[in-house]
N, C-alpha and C. Protein backbone atom coordinates (compact mmCIF):
# COMPACT_ATOMS: atom_id res chain seq x y z
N UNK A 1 -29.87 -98.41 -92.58
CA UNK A 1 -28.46 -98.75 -92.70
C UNK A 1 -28.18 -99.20 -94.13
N UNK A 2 -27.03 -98.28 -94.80
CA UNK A 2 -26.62 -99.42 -95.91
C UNK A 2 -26.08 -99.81 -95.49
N UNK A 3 -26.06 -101.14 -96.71
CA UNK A 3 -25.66 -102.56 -97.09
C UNK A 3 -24.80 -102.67 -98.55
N UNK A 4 -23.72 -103.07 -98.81
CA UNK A 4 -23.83 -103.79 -100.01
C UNK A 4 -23.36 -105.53 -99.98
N UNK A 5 -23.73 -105.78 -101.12
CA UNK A 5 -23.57 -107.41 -101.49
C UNK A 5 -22.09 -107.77 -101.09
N UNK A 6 -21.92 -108.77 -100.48
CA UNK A 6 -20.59 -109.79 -100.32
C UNK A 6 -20.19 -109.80 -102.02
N UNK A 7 -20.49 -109.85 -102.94
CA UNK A 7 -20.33 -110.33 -104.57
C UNK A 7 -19.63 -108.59 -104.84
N UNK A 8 -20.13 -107.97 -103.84
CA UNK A 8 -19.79 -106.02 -104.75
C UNK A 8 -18.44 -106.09 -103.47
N UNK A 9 -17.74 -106.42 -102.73
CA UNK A 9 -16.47 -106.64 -101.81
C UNK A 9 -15.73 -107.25 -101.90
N UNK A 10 -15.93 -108.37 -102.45
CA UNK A 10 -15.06 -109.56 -102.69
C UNK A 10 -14.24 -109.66 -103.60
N UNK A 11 -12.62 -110.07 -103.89
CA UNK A 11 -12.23 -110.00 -105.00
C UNK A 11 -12.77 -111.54 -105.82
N UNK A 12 -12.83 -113.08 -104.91
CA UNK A 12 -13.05 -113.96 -105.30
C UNK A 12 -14.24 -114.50 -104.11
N UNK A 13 -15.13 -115.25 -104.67
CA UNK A 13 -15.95 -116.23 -103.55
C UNK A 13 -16.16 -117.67 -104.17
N UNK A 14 -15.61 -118.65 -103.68
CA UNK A 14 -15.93 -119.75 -104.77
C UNK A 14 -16.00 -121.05 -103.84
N UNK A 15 -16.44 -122.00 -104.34
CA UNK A 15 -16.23 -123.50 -103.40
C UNK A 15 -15.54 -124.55 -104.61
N UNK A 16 -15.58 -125.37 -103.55
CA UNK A 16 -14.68 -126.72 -104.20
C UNK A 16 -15.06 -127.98 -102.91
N UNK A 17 -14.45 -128.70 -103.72
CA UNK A 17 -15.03 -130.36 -102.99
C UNK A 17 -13.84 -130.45 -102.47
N UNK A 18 -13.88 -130.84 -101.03
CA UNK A 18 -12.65 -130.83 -99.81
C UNK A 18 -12.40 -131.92 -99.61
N UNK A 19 -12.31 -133.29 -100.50
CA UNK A 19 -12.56 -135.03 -100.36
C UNK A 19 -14.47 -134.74 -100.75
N UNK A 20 -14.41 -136.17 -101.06
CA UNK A 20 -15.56 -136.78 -101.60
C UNK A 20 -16.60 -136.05 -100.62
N UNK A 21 -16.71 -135.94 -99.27
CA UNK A 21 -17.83 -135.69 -98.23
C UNK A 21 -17.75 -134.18 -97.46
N UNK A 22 -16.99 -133.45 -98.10
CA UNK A 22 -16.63 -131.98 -97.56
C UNK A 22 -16.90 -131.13 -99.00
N UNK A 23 -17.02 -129.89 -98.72
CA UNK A 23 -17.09 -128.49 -99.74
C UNK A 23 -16.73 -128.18 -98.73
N UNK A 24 -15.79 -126.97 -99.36
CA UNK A 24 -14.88 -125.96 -98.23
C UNK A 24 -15.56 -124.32 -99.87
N UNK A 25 -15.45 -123.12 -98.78
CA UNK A 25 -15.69 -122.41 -99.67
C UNK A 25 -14.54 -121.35 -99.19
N UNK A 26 -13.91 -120.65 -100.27
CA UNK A 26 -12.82 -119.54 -100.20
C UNK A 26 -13.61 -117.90 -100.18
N UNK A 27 -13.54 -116.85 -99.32
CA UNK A 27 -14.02 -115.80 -99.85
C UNK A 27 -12.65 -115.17 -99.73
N UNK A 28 -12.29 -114.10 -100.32
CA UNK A 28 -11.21 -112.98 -100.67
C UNK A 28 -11.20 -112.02 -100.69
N UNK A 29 -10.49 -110.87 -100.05
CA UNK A 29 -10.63 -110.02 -100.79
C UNK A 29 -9.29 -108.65 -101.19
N UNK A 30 -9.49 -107.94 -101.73
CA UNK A 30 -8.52 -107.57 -102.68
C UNK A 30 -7.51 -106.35 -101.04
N UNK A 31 -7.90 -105.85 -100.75
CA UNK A 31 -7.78 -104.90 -99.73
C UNK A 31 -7.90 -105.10 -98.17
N UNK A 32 -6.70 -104.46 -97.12
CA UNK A 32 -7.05 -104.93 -95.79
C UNK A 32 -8.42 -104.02 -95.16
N UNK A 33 -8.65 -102.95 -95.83
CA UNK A 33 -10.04 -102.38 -95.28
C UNK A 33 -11.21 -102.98 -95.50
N UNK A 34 -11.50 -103.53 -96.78
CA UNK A 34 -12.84 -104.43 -97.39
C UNK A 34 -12.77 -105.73 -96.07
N UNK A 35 -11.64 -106.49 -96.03
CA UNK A 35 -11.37 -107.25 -95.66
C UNK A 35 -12.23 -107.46 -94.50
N UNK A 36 -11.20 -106.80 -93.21
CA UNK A 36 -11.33 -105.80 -92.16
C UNK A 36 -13.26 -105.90 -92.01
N UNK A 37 -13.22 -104.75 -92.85
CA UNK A 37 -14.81 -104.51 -92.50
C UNK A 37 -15.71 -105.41 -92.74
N UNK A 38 -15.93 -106.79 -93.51
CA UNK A 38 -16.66 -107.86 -93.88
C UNK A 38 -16.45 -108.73 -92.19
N UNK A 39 -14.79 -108.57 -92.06
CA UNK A 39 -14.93 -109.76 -90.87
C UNK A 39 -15.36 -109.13 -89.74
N UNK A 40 -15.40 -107.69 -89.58
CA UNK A 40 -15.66 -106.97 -88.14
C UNK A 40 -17.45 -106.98 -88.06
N UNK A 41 -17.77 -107.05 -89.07
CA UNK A 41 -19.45 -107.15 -89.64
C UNK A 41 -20.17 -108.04 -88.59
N UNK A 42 -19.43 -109.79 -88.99
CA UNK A 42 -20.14 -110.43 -87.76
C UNK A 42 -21.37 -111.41 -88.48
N UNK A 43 -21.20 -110.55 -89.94
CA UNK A 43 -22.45 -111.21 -90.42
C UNK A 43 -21.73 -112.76 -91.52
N UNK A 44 -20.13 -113.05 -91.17
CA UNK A 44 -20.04 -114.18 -91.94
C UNK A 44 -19.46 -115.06 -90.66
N UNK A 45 -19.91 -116.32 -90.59
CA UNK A 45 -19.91 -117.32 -89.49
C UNK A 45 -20.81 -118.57 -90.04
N UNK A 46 -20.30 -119.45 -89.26
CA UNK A 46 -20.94 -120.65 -88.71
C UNK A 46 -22.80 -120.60 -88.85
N UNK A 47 -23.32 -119.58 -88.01
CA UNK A 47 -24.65 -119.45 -88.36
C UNK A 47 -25.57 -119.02 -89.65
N UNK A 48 -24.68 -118.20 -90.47
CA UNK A 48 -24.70 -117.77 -91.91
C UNK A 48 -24.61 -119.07 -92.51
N UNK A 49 -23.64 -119.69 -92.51
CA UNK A 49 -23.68 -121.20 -93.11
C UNK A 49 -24.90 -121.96 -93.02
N UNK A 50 -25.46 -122.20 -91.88
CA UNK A 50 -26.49 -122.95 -91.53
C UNK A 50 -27.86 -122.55 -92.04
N UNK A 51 -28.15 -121.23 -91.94
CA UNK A 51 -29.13 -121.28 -92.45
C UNK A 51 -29.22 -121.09 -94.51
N UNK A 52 -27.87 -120.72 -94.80
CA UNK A 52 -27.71 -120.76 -96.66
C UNK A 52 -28.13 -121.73 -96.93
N UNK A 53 -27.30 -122.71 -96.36
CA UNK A 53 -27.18 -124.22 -96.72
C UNK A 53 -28.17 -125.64 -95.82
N UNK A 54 -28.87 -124.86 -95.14
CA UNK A 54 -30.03 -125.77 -94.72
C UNK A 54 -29.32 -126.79 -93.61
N UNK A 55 -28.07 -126.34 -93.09
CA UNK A 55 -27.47 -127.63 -92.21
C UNK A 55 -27.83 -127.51 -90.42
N UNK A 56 -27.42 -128.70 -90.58
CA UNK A 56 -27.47 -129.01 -88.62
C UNK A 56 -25.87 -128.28 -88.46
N UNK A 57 -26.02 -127.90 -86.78
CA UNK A 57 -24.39 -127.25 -86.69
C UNK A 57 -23.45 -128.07 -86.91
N UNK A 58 -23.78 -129.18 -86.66
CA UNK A 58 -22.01 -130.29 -86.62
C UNK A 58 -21.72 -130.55 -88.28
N UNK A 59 -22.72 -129.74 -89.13
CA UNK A 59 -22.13 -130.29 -90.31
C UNK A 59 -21.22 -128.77 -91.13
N UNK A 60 -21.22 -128.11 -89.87
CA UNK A 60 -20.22 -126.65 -90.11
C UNK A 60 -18.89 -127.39 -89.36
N UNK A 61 -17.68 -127.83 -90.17
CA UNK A 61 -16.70 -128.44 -90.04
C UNK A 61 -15.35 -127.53 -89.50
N UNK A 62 -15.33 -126.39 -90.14
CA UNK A 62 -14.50 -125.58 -89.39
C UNK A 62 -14.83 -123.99 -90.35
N UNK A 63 -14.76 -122.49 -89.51
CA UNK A 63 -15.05 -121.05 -90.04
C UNK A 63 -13.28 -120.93 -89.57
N UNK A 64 -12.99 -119.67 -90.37
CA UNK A 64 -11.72 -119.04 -90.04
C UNK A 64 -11.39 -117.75 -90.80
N UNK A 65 -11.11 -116.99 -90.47
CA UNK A 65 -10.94 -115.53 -91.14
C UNK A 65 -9.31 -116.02 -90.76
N UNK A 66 -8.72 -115.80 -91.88
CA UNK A 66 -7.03 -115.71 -91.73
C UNK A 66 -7.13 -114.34 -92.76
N UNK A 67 -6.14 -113.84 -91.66
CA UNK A 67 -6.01 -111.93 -91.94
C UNK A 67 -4.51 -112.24 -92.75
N UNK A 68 -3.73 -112.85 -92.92
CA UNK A 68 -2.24 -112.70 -93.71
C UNK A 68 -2.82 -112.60 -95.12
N UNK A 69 -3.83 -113.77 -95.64
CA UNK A 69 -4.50 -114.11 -96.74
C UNK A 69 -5.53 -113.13 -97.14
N UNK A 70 -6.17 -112.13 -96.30
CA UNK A 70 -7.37 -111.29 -96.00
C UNK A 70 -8.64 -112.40 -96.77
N UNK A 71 -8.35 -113.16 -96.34
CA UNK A 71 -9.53 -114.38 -96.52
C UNK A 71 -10.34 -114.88 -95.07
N UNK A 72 -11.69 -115.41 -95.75
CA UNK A 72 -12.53 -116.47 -94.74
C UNK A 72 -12.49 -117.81 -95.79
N UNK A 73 -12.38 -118.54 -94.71
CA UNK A 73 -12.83 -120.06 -95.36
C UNK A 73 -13.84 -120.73 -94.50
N UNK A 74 -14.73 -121.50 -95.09
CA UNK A 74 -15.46 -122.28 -94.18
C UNK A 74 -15.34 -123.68 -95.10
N UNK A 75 -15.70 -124.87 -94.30
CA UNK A 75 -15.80 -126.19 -94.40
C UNK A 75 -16.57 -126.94 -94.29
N UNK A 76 -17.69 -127.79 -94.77
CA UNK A 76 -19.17 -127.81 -94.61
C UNK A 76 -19.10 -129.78 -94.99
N UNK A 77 -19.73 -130.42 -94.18
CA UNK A 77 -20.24 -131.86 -94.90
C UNK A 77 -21.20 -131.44 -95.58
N UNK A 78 -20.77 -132.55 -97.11
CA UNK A 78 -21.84 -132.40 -98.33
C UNK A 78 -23.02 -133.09 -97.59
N UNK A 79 -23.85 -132.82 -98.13
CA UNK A 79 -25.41 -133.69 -97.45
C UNK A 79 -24.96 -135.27 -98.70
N UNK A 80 -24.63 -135.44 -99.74
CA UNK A 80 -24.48 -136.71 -100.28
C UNK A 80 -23.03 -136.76 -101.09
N UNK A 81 -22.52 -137.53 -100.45
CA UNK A 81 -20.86 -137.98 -101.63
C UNK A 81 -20.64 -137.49 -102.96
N UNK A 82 -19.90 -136.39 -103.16
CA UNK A 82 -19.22 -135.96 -104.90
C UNK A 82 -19.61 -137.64 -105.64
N UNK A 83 -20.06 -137.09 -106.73
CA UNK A 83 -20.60 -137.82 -107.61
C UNK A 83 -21.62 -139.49 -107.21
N UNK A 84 -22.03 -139.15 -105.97
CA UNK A 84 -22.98 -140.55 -105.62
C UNK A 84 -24.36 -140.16 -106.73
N UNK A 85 -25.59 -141.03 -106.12
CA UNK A 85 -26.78 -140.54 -106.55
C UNK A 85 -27.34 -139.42 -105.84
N UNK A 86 -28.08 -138.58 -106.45
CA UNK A 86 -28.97 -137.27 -105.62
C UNK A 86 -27.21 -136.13 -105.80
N UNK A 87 -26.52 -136.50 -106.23
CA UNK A 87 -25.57 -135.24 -106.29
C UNK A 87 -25.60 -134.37 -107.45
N UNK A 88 -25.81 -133.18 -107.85
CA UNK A 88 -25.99 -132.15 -108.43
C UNK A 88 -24.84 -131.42 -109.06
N UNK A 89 -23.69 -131.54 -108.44
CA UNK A 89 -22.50 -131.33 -108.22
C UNK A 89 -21.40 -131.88 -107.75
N UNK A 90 -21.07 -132.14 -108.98
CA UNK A 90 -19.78 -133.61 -108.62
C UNK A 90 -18.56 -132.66 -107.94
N UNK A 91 -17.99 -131.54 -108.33
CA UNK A 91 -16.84 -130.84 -108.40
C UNK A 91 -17.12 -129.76 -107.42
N UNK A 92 -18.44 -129.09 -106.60
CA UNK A 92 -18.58 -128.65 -106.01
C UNK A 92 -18.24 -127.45 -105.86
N UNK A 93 -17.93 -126.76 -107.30
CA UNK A 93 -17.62 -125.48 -107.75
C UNK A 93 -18.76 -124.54 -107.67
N UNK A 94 -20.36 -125.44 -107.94
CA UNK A 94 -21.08 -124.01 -108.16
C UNK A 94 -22.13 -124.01 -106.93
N UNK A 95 -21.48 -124.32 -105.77
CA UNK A 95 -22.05 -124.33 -104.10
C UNK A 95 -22.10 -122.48 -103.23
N UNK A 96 -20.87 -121.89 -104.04
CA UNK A 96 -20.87 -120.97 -104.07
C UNK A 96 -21.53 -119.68 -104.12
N UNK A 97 -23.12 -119.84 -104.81
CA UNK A 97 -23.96 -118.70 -104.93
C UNK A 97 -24.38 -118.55 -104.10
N UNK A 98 -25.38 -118.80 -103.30
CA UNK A 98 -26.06 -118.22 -102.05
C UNK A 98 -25.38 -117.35 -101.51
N UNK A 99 -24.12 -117.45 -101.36
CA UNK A 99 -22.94 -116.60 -100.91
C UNK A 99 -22.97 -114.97 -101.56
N UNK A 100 -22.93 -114.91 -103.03
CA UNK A 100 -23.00 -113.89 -103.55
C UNK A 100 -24.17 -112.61 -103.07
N UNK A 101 -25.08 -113.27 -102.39
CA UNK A 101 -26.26 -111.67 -102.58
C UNK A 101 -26.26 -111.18 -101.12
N UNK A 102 -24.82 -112.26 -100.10
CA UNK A 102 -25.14 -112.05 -98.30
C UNK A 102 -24.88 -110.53 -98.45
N UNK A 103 -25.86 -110.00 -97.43
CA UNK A 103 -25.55 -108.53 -97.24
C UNK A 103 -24.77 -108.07 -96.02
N UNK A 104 -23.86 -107.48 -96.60
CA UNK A 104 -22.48 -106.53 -95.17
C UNK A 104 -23.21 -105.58 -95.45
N UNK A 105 -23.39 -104.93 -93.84
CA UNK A 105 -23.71 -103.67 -93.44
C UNK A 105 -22.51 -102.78 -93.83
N UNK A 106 -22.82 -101.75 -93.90
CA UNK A 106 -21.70 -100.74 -93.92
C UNK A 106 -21.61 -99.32 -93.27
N UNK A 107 -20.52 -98.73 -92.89
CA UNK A 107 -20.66 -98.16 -91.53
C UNK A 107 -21.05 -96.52 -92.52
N UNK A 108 -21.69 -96.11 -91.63
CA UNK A 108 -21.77 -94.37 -91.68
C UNK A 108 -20.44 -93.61 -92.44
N UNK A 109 -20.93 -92.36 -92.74
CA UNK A 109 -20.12 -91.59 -93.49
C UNK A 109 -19.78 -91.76 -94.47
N UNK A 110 -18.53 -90.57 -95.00
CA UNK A 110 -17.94 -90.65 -96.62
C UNK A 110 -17.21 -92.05 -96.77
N UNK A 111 -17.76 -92.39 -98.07
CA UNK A 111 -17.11 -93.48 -98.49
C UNK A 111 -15.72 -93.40 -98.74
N UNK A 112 -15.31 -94.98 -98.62
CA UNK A 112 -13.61 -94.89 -98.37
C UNK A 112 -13.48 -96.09 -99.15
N UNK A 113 -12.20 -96.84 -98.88
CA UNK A 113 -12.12 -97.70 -99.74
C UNK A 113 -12.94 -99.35 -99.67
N UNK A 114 -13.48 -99.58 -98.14
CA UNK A 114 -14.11 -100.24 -97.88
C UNK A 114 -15.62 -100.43 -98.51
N UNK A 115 -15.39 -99.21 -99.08
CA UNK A 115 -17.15 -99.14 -99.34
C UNK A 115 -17.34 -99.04 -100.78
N UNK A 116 -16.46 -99.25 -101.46
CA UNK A 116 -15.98 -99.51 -103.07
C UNK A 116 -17.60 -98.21 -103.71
C-alpha cells in the first residue's frame, strides 16, 4: 500500500500552548479531497496521540475533525506547566513534529488531487 507523509498533505500542522497546562495542535489542509481522505484514513485520533506523545488516555483532552475549516484539532495535557522546571518549551510551538512523518495510506489508482 502507498503511503505518503501527513507533512506532503497538509497545508499547515503546528501546536501552541492552550493555557499554561494544555498544547492543542492545528492540522489543515488546503483542499476538501486531501482533507476528506486524511480524516476517512482513521489513522489521525486519540490513539495516534498517545502513542507520539507517550500519554495516558485522559491526558487526550478533546480530537475533532471540523469539515467547514477542513481541519483536525487535538488537545493534550502538557506532562509539566509552560515555562515551570523540566519544560523544554515554554510556547509550545515546536510540539508539533512527531506529527510531520505520520503516514496516510492512500487509496489505489490514478492519482487525483488527494494524492498531490
Amino acid at each position: 500500500m502507498k503511503t505518503k507523509k501527513l507533512s506532503e498533505l497538509a497545508k499547515v500542522i503546528r501546536s501552541k500552548n492552550a493555557g499554561p497546562f494544555e498544547l492543542t495542535f492545528d492540522i489543515i489542509f488546503d483542499d476538501p479531497e486531501t482533507y476528506a481522505l486524511v480524516r476517512d484514513s482513521g489513522v489521525l485520533g486519540a490513539l495516534l496521540m498517545q502513542r507520539l506523545y507517550r500519554v495516558e488516555p485522559d491526558a487526550i483532552l478533546s480530537t475533532h475533525f471540523f469539515d467547514a475549516a477542513l481541519s483536525f484539532k487535538v488537545t493534550i495535557a502538557r506532562k509539566v506547566g509552560s515555562g515551570t522546571v523540566g519544560d523544554t518549551d515554554v510556547f509550545g510551538a515546536q510540539q508539533h513534529a512527531p506529527l510531520l512523518d505520520v503516514e496516510i495510506p492512500l487509496p489505489e489508482g490514478p492519482p487525483g488531487p488527494s494524492t498531490r
